[in-house]
C-alpha atoms as a PDB file:
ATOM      1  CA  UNK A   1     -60.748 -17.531 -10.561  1.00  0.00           C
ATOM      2  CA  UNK A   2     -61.681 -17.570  -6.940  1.00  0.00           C
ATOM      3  CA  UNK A   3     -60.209 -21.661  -6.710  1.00  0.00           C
ATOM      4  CA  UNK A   4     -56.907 -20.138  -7.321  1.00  0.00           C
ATOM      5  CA  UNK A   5     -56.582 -16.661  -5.883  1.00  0.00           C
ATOM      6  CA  UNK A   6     -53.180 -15.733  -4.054  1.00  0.00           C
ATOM      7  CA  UNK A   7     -53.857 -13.273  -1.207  1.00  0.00           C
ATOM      8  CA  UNK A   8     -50.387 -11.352  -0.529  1.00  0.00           C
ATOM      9  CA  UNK A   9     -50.009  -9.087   2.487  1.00  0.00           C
ATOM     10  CA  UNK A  10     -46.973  -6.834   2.728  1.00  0.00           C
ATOM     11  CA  UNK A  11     -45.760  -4.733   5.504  1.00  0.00           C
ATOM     12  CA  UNK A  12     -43.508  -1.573   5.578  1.00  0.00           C
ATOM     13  CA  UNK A  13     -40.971  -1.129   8.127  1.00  0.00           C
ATOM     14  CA  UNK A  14     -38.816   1.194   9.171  1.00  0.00           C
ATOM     15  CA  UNK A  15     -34.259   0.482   9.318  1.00  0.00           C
ATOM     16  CA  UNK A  16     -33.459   1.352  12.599  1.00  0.00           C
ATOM     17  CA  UNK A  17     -30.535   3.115  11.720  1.00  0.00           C
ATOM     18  CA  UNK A  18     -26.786   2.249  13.918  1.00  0.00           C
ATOM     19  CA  UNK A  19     -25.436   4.532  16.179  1.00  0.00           C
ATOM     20  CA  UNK A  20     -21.395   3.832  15.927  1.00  0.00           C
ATOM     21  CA  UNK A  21     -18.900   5.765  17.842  1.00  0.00           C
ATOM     22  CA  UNK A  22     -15.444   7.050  15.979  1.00  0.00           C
ATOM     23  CA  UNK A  23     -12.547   7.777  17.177  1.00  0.00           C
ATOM     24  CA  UNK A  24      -9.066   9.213  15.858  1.00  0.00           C
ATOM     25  CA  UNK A  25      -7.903  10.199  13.069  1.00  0.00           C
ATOM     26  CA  UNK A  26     -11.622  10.560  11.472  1.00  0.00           C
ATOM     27  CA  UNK A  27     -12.930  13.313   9.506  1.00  0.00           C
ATOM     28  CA  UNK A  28     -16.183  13.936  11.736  1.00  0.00           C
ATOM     29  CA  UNK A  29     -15.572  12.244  15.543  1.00  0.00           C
ATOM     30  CA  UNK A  30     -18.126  11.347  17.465  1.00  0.00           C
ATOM     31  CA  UNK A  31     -21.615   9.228  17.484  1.00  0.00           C
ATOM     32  CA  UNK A  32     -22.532   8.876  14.148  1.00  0.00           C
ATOM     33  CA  UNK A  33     -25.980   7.150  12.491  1.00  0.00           C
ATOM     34  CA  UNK A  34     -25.344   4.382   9.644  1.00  0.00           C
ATOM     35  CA  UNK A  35     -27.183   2.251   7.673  1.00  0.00           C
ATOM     36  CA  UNK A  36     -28.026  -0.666   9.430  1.00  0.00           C
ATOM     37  CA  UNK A  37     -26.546  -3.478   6.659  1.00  0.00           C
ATOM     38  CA  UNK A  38     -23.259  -0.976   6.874  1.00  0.00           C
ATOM     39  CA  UNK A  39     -19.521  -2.792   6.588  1.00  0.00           C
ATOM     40  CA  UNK A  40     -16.464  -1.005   8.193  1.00  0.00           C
ATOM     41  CA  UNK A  41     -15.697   0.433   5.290  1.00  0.00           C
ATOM     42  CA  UNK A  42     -18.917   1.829   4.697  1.00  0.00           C
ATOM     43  CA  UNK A  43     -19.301   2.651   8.053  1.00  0.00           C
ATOM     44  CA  UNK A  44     -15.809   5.342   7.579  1.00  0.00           C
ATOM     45  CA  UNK A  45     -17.405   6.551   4.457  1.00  0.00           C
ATOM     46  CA  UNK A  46     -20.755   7.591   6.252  1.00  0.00           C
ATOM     47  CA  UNK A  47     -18.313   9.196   8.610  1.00  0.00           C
ATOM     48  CA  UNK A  48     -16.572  11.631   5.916  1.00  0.00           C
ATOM     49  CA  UNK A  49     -12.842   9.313   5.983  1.00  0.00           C
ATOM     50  CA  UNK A  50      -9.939   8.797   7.320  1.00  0.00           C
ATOM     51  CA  UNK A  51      -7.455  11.614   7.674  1.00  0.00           C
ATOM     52  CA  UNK A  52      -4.551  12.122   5.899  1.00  0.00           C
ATOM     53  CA  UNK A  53      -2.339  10.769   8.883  1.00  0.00           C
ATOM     54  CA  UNK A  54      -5.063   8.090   9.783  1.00  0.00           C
ATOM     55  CA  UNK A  55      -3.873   4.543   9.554  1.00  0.00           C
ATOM     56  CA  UNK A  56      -5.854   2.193   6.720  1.00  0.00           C
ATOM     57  CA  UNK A  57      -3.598  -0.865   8.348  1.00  0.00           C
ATOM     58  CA  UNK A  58      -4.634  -1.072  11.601  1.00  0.00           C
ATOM     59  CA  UNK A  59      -8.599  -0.114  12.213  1.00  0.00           C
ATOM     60  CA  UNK A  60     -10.056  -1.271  15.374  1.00  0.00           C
ATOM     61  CA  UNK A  61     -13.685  -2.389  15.710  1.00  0.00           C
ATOM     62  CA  UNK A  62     -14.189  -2.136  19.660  1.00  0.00           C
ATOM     63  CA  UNK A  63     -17.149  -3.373  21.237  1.00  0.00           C
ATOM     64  CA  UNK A  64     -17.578  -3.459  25.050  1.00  0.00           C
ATOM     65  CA  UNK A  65     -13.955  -2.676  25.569  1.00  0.00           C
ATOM     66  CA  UNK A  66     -12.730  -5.442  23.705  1.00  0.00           C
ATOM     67  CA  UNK A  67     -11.327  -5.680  20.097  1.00  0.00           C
ATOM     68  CA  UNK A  68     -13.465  -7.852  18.394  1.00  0.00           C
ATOM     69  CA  UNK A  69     -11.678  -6.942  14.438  1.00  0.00           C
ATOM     70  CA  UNK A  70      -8.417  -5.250  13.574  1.00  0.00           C
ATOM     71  CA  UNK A  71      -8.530  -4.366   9.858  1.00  0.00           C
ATOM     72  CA  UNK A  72      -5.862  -4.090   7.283  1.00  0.00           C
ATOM     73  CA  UNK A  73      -6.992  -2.356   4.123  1.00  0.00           C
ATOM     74  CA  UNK A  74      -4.325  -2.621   1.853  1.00  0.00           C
ATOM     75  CA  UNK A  75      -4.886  -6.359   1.519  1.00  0.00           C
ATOM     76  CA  UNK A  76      -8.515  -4.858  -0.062  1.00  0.00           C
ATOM     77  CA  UNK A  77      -6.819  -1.948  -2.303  1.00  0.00           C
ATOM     78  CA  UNK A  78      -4.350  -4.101  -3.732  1.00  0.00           C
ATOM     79  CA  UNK A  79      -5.428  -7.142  -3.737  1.00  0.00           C
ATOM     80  CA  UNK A  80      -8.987  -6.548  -3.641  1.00  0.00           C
ATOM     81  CA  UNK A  81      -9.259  -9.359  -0.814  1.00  0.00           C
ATOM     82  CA  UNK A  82     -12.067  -8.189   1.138  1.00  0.00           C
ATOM     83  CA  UNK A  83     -11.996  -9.697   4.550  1.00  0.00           C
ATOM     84  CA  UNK A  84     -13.961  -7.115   6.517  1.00  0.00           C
ATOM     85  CA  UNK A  85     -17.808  -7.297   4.894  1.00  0.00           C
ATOM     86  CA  UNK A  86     -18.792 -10.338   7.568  1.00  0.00           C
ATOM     87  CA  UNK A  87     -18.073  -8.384  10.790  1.00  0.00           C
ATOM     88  CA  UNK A  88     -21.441  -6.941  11.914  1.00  0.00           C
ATOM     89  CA  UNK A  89     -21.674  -3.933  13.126  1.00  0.00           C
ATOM     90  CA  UNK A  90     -24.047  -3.498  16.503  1.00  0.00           C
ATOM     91  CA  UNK A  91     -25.081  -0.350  17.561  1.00  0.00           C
ATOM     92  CA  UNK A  92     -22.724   0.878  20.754  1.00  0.00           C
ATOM     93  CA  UNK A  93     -19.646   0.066  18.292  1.00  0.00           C
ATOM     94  CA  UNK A  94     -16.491   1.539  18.261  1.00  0.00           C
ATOM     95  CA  UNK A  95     -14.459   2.797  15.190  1.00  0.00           C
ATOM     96  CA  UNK A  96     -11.135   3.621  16.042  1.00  0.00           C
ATOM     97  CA  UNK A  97      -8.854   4.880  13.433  1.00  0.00           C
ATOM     98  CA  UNK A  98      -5.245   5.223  14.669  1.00  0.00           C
ATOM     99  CA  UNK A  99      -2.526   7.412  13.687  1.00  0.00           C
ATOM    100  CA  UNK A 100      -0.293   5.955  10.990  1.00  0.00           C
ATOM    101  CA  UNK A 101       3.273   5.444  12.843  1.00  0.00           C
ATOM    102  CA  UNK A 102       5.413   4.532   9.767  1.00  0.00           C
ATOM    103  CA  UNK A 103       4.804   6.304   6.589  1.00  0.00           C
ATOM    104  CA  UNK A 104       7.726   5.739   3.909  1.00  0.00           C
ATOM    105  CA  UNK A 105       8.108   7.126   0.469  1.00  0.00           C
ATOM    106  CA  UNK A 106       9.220   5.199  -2.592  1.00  0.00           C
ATOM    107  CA  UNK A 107      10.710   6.643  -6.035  1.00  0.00           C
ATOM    108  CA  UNK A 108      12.441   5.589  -9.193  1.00  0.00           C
ATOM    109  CA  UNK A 109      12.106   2.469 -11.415  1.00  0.00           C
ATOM    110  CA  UNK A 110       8.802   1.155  -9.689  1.00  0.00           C
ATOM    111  CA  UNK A 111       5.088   0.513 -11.096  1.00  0.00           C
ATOM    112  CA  UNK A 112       3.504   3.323  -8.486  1.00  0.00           C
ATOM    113  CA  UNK A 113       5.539   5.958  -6.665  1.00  0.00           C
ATOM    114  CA  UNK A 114       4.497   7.871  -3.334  1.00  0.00           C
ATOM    115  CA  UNK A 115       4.219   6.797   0.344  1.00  0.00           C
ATOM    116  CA  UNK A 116       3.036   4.527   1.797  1.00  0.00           C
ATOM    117  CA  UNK A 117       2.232   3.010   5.356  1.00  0.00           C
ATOM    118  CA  UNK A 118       4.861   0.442   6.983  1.00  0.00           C
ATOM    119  CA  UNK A 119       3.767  -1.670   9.437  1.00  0.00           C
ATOM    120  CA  UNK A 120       6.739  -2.220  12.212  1.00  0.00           C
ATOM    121  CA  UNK A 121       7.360  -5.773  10.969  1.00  0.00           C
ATOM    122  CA  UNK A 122       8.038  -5.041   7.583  1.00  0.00           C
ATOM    123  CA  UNK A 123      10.699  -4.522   5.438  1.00  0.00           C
ATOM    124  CA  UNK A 124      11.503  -2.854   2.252  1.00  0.00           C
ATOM    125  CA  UNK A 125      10.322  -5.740   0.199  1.00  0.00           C
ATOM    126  CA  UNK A 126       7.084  -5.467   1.413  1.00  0.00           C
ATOM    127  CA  UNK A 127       7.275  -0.803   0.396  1.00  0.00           C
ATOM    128  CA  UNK A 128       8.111  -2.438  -2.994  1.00  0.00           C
ATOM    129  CA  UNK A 129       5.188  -4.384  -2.885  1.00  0.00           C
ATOM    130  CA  UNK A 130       2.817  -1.794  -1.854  1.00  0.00           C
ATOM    131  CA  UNK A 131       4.452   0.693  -4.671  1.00  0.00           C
ATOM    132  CA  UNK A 132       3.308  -2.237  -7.718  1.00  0.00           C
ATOM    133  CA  UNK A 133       6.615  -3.900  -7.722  1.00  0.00           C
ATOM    134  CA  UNK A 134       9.559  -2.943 -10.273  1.00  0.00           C
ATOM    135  CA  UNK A 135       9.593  -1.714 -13.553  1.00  0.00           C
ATOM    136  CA  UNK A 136      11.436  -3.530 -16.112  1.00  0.00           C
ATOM    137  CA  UNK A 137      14.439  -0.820 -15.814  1.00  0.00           C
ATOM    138  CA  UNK A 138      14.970  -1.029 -12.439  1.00  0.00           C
ATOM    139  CA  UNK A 139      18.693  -2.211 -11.489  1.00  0.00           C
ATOM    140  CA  UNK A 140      19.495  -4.147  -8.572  1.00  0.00           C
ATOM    141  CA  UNK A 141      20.512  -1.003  -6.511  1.00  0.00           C
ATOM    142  CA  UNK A 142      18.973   1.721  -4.351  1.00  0.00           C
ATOM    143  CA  UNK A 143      19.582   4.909  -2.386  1.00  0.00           C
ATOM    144  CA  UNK A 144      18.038   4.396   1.246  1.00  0.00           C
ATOM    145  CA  UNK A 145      17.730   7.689   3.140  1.00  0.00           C
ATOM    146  CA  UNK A 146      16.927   7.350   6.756  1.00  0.00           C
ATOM    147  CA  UNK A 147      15.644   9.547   9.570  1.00  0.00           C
ATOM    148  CA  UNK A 148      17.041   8.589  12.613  1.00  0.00           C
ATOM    149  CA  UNK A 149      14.382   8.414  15.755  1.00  0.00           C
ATOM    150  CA  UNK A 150      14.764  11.006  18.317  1.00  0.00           C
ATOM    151  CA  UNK A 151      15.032   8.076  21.187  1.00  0.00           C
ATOM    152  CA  UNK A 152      17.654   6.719  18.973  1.00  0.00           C
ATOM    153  CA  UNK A 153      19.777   9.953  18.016  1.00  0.00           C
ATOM    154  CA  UNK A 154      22.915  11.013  19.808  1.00  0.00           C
ATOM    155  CA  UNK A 155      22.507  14.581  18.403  1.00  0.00           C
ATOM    156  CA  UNK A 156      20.129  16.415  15.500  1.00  0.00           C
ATOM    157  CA  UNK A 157      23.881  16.244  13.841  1.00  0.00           C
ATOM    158  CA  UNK A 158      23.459  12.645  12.931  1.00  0.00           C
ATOM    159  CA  UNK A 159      19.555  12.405  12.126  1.00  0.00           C
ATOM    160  CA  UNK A 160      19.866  11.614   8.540  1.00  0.00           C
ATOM    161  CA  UNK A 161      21.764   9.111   7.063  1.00  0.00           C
ATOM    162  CA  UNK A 162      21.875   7.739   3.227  1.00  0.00           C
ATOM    163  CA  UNK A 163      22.986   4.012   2.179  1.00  0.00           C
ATOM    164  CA  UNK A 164      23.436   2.099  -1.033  1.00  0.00           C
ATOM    165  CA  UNK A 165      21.826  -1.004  -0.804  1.00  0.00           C
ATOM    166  CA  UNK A 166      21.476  -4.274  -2.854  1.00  0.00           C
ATOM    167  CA  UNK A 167      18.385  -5.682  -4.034  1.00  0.00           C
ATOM    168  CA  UNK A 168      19.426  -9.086  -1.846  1.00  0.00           C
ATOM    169  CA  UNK A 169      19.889  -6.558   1.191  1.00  0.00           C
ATOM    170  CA  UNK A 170      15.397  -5.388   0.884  1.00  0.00           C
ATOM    171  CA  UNK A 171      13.747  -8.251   2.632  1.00  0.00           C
ATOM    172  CA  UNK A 172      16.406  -7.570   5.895  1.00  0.00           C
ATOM    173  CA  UNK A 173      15.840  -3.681   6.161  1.00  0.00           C
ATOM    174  CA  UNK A 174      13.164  -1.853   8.379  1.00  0.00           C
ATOM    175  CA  UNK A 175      11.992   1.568   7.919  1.00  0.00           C
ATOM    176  CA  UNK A 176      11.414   4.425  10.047  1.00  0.00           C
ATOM    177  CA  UNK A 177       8.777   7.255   9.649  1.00  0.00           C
ATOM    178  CA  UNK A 178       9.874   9.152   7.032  1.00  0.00           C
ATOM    179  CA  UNK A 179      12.492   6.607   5.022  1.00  0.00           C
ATOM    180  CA  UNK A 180      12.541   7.254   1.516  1.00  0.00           C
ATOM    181  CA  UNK A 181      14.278   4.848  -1.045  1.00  0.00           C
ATOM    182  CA  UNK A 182      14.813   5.585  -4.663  1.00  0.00           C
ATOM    183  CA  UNK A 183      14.906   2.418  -6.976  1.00  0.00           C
ATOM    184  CA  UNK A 184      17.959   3.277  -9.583  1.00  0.00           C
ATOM    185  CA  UNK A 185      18.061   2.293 -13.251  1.00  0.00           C
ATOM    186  CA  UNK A 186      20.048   0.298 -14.971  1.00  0.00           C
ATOM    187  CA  UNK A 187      20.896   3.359 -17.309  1.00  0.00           C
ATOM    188  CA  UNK A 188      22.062   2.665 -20.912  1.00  0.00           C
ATOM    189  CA  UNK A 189      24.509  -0.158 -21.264  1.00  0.00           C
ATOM    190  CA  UNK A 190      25.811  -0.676 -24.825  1.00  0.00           C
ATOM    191  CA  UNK A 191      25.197  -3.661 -26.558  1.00  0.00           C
ATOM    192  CA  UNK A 192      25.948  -3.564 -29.720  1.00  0.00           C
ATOM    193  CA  UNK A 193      29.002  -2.691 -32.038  1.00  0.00           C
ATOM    194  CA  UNK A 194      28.914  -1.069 -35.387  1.00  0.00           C
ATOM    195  CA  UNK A 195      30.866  -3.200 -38.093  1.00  0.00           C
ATOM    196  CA  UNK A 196      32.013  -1.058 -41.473  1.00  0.00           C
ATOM    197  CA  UNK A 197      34.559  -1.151 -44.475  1.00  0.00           C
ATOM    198  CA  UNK A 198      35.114  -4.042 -46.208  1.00  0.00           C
ATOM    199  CA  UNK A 199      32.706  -6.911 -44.610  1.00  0.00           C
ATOM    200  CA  UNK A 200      30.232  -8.396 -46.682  1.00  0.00           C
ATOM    201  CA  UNK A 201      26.932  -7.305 -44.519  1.00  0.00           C
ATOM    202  CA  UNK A 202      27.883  -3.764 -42.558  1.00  0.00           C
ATOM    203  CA  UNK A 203      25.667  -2.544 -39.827  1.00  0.00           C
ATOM    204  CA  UNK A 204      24.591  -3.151 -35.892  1.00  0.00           C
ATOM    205  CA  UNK A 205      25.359  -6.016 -34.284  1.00  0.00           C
ATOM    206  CA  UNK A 206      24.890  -7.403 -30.821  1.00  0.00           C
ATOM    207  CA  UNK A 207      28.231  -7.745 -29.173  1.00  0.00           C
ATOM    208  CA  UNK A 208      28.315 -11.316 -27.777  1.00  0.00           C
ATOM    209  CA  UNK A 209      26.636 -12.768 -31.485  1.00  0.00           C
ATOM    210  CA  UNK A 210      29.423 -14.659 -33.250  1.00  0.00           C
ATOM    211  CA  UNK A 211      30.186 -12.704 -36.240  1.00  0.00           C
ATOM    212  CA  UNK A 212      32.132 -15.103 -38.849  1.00  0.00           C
ATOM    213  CA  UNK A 213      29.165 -14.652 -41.382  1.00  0.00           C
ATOM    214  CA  UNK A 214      29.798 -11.148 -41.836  1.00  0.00           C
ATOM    215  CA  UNK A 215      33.631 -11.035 -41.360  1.00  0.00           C
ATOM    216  CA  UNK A 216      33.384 -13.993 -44.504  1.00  0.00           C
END
């Protein structure tokens, strides 16, 4: 029908891809082309990663010698809050992927063991946090076993020390590069007592029920 004919006109383009600049601890340094809708994230990905002693806490986006976005990407891995998707990346951009300065390692009754990176400002509460939390065995005690900085050592005599700590004690503790903490158990604990001979209902019982019915 030539009343109601829609004409339609489409153009190709080309994406201008980004050139970004990385820096530190990433896998292939350098100028490096991404796709032009890229993230940081992304961006690191197109870039081959971080390093194994890269920082995820602390990425800078730099751009004409100012820091325009520091990134934290645990908040995205365990929490899957992503609060780095609406910083644009411009082409000229800095990466910069610093080295981790606190890594700490974290065994025993928790949800995820391993290590894990420590900013300066936090505390053991917050490695407990990062490790899934505790399991349900987990008593209220831990081993804590400490490097000792170099600036901060009298000799290479005293560079490791070991603590028992309480649960109440986590929140006021810092860690060094290198701290490792081992969550203990609360172990087996008896709770019940066996009752034989001449009661009218032998067996298992818990040791704090009353037990008049089966003494009767």
């Amino acid at each position: 029908d030539k009343n109601n004919s829609t004409k339609l006109k489409i153009e190709l383009g080309m994406l201008k891809s980004v050139n970004v600049y990385f820096t530190g601890q990433i896998a292939n340094p350098g100028i490096v082309l991404i796709h032009p809708f890229s993230d940081i994230f992304s961006a690191i990905v197109q870039a081959g990663g971080v390093k194994r002693d890269g920082s995820l806490r602390k990425i800078e986006l730099i751009r004409n010698g100012q820091t325009i976005a520091l990134v934290d990407f645990y908040s995205f891995f365990l929490n899957g809050k992503n609060i780095f998707s609406d910083v644009r990346i411009l082409d000229g951009d800095i990466i910069h992927i610093p080295s981790i300065k606190i890594r700490s390692k974290i065994v025993g009754e928790v949800l995820k063991e391993g290590f894990f990176e420590v900013l300066e400002e936090e505390s053991l509460n917050d490695l407990v946090g990062y490790a899934g939390g505790f399991s349900e065995s987990a008593s209220s005690f831990a081993i804590l076993d400490k490097i000792i900085p170099i600036s901060k050592r009298s000799s290479d005599d005293n560079a490791r020390i070991s603590k028992n700590i309480r649960m109440n004690e986590f929140s006021s503790i810092n860690l060094n590069n290198g701290d490792s903490v081992k969550i203990l158990s609360i172990g087996e604990v008896e709770t019940k007592v066996e009752l034989f001979g001449r009661v009218k209902y032998p067996g298992y019982y818990a040791a704090t029920s009353s037990l008049k019915e089966v003494l009767d």
